[in-house]
PDB file of N, CA and C in Angstrom:
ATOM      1  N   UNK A   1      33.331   8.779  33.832  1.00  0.00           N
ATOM      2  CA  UNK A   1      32.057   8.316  33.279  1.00  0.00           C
ATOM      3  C   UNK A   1      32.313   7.112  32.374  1.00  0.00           C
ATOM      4  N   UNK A   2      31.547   6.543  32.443  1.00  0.00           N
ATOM      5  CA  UNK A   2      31.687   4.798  31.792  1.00  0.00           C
ATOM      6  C   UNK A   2      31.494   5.308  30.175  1.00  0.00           C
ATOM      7  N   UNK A   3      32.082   4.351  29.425  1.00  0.00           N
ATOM      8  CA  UNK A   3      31.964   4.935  27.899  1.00  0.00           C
ATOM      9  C   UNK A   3      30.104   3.985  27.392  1.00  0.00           C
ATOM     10  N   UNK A   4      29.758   3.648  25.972  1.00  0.00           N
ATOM     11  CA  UNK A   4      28.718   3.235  25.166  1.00  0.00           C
ATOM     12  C   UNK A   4      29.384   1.739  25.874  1.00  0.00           C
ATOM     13  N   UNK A   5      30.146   1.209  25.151  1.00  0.00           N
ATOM     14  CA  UNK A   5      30.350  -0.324  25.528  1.00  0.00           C
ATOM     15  C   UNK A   5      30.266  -0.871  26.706  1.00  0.00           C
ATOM     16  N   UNK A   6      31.246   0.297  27.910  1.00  0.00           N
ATOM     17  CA  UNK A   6      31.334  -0.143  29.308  1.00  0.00           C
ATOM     18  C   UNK A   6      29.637  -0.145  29.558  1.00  0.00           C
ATOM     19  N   UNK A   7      28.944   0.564  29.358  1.00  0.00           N
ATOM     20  CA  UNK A   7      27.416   0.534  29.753  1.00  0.00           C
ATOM     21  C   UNK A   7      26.883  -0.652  29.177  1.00  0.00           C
ATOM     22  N   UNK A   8      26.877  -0.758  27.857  1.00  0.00           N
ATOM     23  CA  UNK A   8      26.072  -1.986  27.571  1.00  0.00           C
ATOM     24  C   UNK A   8      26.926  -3.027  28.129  1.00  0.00           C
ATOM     25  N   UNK A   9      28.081  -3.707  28.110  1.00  0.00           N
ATOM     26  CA  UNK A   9      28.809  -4.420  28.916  1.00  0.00           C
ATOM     27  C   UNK A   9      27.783  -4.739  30.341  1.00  0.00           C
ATOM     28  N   UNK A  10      27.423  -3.532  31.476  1.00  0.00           N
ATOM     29  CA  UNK A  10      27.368  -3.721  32.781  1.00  0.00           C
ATOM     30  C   UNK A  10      25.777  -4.306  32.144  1.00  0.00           C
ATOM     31  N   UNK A  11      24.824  -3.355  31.726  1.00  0.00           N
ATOM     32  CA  UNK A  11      23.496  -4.189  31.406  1.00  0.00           C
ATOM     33  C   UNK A  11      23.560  -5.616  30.538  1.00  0.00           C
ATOM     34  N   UNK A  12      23.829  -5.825  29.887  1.00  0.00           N
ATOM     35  CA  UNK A  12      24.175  -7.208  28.718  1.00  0.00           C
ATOM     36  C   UNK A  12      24.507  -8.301  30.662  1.00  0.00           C
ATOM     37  N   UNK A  13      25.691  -7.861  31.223  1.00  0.00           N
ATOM     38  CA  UNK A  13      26.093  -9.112  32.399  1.00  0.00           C
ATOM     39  C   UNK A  13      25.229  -8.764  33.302  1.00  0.00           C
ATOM     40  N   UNK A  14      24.390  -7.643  33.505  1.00  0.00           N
ATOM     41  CA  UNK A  14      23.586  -7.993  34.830  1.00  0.00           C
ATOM     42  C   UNK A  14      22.444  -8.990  34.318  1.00  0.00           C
ATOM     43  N   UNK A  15      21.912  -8.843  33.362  1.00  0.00           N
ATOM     44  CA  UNK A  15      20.694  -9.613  32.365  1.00  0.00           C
ATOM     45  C   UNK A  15      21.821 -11.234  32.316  1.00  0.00           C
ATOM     46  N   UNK A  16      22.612 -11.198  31.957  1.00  0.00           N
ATOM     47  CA  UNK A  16      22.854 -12.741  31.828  1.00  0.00           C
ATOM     48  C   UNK A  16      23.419 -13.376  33.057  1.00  0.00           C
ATOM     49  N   UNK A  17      24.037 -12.496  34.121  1.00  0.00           N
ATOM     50  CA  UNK A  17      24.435 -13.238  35.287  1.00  0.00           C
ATOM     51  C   UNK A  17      22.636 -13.697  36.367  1.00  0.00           C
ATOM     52  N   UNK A  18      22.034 -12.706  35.564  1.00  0.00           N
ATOM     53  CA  UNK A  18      20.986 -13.217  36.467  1.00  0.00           C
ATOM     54  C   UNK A  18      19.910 -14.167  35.597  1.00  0.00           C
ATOM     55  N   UNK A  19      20.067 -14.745  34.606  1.00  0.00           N
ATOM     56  CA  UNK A  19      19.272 -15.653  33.403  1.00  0.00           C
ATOM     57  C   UNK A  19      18.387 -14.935  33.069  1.00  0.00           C
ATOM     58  N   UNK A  20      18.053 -13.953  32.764  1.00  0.00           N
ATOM     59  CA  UNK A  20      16.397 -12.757  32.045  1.00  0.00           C
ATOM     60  C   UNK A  20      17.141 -13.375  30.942  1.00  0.00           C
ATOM     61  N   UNK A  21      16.638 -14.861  30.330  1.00  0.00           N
ATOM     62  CA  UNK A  21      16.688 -14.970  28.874  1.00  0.00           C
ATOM     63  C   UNK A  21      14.875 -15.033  28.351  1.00  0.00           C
ATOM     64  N   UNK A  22      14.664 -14.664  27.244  1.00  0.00           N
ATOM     65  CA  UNK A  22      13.226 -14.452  26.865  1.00  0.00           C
ATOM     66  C   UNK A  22      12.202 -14.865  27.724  1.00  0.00           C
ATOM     67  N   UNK A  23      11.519 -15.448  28.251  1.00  0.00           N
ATOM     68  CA  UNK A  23      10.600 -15.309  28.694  1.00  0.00           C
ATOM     69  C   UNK A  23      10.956 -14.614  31.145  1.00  0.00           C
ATOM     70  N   UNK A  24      11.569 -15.016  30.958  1.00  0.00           N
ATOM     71  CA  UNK A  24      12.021 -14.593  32.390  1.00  0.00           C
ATOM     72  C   UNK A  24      12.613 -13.093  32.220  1.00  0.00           C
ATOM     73  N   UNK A  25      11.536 -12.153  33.043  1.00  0.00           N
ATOM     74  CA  UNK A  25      11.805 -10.698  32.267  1.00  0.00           C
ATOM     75  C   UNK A  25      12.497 -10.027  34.071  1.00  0.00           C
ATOM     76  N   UNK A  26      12.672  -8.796  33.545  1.00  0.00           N
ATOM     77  CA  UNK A  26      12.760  -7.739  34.700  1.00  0.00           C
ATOM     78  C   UNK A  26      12.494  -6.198  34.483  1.00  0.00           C
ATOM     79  N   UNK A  27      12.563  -5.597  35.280  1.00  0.00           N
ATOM     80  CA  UNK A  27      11.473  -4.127  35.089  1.00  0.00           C
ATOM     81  C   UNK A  27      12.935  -3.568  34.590  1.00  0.00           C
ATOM     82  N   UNK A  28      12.199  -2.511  33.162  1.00  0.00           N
ATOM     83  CA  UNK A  28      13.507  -1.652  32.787  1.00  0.00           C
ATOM     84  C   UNK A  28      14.215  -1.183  33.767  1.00  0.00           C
ATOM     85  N   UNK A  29      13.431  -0.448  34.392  1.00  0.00           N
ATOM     86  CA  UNK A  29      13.517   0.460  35.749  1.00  0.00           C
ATOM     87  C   UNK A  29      14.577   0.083  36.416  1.00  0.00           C
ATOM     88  N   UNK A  30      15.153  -1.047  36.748  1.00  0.00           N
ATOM     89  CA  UNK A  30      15.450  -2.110  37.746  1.00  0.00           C
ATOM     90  C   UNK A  30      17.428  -2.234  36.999  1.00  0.00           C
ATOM     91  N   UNK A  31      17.704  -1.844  35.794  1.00  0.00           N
ATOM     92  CA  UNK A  31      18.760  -1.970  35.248  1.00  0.00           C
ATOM     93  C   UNK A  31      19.535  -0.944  35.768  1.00  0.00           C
ATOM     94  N   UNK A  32      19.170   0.424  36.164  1.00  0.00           N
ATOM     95  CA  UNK A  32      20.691   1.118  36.031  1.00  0.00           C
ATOM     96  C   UNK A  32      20.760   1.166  37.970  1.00  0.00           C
ATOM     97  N   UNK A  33      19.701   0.302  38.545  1.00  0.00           N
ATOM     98  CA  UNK A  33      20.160   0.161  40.184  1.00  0.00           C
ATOM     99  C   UNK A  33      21.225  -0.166  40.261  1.00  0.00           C
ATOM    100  N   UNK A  34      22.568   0.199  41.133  1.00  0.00           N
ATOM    101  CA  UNK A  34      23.760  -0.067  41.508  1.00  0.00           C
ATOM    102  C   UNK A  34      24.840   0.440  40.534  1.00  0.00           C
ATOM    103  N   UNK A  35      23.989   1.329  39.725  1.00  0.00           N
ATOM    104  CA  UNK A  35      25.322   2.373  38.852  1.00  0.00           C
ATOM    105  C   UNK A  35      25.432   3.662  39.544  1.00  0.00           C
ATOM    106  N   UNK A  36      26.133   4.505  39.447  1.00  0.00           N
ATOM    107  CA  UNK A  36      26.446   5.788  39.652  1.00  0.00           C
ATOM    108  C   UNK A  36      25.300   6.515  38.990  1.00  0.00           C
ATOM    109  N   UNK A  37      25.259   7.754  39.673  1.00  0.00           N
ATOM    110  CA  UNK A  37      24.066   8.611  39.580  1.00  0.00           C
ATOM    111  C   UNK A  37      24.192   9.185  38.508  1.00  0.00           C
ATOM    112  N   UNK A  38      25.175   9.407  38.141  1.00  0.00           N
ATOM    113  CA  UNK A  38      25.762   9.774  36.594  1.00  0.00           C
ATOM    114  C   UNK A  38      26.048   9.197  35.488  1.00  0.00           C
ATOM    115  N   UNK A  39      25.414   7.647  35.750  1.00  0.00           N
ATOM    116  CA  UNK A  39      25.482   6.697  34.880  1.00  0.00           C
ATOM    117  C   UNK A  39      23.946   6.358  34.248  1.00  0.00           C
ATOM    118  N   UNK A  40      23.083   7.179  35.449  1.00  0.00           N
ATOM    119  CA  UNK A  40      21.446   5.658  34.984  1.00  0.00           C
ATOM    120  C   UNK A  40      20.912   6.422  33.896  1.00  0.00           C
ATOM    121  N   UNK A  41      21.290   7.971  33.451  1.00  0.00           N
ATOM    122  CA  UNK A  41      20.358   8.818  32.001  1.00  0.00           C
ATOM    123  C   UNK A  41      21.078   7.932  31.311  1.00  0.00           C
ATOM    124  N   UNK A  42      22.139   7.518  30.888  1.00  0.00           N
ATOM    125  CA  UNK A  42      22.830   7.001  29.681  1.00  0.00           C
ATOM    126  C   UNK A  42      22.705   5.674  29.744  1.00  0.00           C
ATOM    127  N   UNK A  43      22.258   5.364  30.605  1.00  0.00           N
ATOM    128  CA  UNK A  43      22.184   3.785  30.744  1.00  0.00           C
ATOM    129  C   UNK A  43      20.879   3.403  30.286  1.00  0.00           C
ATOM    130  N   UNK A  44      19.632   4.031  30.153  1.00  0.00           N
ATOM    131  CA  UNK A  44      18.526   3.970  30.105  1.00  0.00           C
ATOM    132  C   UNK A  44      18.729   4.228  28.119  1.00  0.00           C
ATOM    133  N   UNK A  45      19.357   5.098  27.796  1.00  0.00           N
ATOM    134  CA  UNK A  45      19.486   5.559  26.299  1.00  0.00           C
ATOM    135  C   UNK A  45      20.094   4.389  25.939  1.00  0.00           C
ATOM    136  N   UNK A  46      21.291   3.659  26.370  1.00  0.00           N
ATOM    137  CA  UNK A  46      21.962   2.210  26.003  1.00  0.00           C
ATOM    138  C   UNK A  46      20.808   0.807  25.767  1.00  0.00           C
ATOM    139  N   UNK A  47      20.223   0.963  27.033  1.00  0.00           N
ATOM    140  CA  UNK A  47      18.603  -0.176  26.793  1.00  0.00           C
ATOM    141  C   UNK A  47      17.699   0.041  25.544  1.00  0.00           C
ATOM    142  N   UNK A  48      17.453   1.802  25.427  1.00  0.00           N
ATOM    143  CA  UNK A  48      16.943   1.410  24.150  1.00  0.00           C
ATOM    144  C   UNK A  48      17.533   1.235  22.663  1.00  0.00           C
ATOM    145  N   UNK A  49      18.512   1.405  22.917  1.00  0.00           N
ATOM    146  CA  UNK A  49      19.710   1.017  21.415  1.00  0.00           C
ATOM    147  C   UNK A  49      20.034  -0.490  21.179  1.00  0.00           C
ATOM    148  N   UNK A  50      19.573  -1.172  22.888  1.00  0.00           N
ATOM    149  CA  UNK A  50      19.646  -2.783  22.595  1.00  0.00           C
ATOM    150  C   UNK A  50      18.524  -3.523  22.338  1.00  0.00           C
ATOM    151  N   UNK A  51      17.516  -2.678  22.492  1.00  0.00           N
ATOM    152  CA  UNK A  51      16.002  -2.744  21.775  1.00  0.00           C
ATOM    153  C   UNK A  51      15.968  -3.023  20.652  1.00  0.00           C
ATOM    154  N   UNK A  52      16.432  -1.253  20.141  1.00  0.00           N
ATOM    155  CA  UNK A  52      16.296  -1.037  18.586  1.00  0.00           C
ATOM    156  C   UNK A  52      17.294  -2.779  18.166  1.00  0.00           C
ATOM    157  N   UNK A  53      18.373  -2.982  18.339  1.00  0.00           N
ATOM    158  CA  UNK A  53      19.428  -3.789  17.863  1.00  0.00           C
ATOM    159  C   UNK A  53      18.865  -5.250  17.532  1.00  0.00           C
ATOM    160  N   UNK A  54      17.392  -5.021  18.740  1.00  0.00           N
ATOM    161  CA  UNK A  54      17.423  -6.541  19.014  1.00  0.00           C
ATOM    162  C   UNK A  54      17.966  -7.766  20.016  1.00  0.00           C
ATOM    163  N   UNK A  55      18.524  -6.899  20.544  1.00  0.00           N
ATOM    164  CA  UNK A  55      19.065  -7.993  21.583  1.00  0.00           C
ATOM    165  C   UNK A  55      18.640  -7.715  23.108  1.00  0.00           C
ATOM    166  N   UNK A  56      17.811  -6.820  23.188  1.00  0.00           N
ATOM    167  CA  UNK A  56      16.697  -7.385  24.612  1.00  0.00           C
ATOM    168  C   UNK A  56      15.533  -7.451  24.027  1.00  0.00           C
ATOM    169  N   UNK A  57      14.547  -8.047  24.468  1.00  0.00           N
ATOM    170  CA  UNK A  57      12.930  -8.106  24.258  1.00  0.00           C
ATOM    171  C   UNK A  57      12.005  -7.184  25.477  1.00  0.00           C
ATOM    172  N   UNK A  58      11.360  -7.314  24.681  1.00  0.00           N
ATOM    173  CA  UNK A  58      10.655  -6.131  25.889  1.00  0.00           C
ATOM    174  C   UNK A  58       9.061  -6.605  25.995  1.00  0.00           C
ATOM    175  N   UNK A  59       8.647  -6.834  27.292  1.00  0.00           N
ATOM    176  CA  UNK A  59       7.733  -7.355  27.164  1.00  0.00           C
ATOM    177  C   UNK A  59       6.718  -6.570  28.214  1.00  0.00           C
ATOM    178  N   UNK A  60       5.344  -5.974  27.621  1.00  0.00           N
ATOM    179  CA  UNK A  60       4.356  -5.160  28.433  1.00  0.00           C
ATOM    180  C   UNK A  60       4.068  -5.368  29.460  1.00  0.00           C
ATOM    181  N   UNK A  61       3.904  -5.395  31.085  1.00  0.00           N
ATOM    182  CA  UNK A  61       3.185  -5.592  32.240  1.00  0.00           C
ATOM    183  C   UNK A  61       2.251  -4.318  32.798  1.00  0.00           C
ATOM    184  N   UNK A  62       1.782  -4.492  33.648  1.00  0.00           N
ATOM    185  CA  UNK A  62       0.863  -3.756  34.405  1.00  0.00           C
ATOM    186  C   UNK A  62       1.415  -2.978  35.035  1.00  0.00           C
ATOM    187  N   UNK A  63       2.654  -3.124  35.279  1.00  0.00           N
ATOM    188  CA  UNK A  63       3.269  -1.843  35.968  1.00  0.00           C
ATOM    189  C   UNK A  63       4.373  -1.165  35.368  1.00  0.00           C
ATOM    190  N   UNK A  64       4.430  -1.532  33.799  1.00  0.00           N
ATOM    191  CA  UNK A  64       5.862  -0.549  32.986  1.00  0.00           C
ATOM    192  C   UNK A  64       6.220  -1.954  32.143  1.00  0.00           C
ATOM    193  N   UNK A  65       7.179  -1.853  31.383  1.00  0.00           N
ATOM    194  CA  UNK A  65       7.827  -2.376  30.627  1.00  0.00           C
ATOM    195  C   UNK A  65       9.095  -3.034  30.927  1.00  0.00           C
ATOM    196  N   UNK A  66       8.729  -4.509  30.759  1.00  0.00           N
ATOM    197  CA  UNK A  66      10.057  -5.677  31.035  1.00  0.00           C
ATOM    198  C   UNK A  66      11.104  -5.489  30.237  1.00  0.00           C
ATOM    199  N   UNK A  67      12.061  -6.022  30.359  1.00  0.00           N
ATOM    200  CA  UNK A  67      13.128  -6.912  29.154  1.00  0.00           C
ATOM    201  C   UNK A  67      13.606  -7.848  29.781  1.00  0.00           C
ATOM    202  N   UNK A  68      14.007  -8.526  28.742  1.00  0.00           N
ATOM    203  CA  UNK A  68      14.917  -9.815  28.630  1.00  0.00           C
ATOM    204  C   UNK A  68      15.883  -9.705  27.475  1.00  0.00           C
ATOM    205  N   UNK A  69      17.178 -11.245  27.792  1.00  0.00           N
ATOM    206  CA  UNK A  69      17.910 -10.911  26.473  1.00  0.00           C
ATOM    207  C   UNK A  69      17.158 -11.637  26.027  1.00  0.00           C
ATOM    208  N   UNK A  70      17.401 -11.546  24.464  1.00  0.00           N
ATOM    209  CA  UNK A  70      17.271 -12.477  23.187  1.00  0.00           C
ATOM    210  C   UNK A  70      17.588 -13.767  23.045  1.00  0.00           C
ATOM    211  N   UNK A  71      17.507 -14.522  23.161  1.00  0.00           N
ATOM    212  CA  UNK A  71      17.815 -16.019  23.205  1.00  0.00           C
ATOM    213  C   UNK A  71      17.966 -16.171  21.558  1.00  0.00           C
ATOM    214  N   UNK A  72      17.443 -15.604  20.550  1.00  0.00           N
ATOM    215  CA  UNK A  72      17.763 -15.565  19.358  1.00  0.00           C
ATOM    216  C   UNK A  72      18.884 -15.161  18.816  1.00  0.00           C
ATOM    217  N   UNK A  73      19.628 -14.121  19.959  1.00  0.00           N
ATOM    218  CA  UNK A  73      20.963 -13.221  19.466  1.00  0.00           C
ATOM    219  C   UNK A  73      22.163 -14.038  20.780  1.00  0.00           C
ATOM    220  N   UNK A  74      21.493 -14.823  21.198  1.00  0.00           N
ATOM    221  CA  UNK A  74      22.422 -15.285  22.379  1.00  0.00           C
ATOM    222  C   UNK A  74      23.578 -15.374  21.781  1.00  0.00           C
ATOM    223  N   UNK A  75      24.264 -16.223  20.858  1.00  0.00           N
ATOM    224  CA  UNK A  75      25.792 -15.881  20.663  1.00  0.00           C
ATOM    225  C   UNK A  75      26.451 -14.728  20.679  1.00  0.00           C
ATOM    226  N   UNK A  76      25.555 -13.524  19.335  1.00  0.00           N
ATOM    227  CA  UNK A  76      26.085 -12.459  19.905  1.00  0.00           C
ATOM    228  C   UNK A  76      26.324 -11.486  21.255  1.00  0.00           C
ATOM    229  N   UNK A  77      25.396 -11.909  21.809  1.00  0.00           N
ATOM    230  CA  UNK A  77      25.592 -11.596  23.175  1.00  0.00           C
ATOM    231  C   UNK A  77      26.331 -12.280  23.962  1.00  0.00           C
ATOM    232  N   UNK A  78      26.532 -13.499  23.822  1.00  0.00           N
ATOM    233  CA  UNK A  78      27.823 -14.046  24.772  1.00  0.00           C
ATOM    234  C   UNK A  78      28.809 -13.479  24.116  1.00  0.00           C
ATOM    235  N   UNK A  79      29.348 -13.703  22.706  1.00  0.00           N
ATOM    236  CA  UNK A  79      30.594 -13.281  22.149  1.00  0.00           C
ATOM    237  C   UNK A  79      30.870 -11.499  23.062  1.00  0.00           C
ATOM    238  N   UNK A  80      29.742 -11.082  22.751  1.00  0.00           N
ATOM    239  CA  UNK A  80      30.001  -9.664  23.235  1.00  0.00           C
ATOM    240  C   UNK A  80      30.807  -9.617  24.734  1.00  0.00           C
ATOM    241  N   UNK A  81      29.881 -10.737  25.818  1.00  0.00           N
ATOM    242  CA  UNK A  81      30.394 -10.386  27.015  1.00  0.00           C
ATOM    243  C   UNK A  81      31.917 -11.124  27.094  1.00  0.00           C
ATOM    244  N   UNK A  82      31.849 -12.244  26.051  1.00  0.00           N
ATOM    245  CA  UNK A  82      33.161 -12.675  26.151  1.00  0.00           C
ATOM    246  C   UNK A  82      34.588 -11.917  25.578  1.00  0.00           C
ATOM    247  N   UNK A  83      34.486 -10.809  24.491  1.00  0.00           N
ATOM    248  CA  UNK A  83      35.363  -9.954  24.274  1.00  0.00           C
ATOM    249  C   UNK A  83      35.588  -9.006  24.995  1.00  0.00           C
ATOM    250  N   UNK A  84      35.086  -8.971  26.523  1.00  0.00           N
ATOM    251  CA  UNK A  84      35.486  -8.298  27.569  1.00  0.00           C
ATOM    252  C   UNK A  84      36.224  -8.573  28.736  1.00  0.00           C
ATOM    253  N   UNK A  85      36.203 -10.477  28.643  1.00  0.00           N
ATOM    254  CA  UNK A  85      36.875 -11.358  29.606  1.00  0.00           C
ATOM    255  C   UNK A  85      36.337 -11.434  30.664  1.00  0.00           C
ATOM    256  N   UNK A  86      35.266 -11.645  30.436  1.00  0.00           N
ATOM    257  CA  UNK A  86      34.460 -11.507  32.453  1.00  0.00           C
ATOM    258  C   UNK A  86      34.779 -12.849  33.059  1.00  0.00           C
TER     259      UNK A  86
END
């Protein structure tokens, strides 16, 4: 099982390899696709700890709730993905 970091790690690079910086969003829903089945409860608890943190935005639609990263916390969020060496 992936640890707290390895999870936010895989969400933090799927959000920045694909540009969801603030206004370009994607469905929460849509984050723990292509993890292990034993990964998407904890992965979903990791999204909202990067909520609380601040470093995704979350933005209301008609069919559920977006995010994006932060363009405000962007360093910390690169530094983050960069102390992993991707």
């Amino acid at each position: 099982m992936a640890t707290y970091n390895q999870l936010k790690l895989k969400i933090l690079w799927k959000l920045y390899h694909h540009h969801y910086w603030g206004k370009r969003h994607t469905p929460k829903d849509n984050l723990p696709k292509g993890l292990p089945p034993h990964e998407k409860g904890p992965c979903l608890e990791v999204v909202e700890d990067l909520i609380k943190d601040g470093w995704l935005l979350i933005k209301k639609t008609k069919h559920g709730e977006d995010v994006s990263l932060n363009p405000r916390r962007a360093k910390e969020i690169k530094r983050f993905l960069e102390s992993f060496e991707i």
